[in-house]
Protein backbone atom coordinates (compact mmCIF):
# COMPACT_ATOMS: atom_id res chain seq x y z
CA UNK A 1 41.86 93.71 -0.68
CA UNK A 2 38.64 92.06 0.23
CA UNK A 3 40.61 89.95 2.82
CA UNK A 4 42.42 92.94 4.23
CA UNK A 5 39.63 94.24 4.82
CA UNK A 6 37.49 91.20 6.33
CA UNK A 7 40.86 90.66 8.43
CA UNK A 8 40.52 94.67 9.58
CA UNK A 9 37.09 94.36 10.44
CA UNK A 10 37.39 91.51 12.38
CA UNK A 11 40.42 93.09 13.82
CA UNK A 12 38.29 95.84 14.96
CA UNK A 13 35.12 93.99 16.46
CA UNK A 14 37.83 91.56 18.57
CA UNK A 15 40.43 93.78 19.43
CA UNK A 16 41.71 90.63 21.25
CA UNK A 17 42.54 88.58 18.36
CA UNK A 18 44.41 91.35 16.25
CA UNK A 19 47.15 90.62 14.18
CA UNK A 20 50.44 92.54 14.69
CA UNK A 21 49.61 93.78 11.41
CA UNK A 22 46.67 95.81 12.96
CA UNK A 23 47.55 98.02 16.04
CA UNK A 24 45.39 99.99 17.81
């Protein structure tokens, strides 16, 4: 969960470097 979350985060702050996993 803790890495989910880290991964979301960082997903979030570089919106350029999502994973497929995370859309936005």
């Amino acid at each position: 969960m803790k890495l989910d979350f880290i991964s979301y985060t960082i997903c979030f702050l570089y919106k350029n470097k999502c994973h497929v996993k995370y859309q936005f």
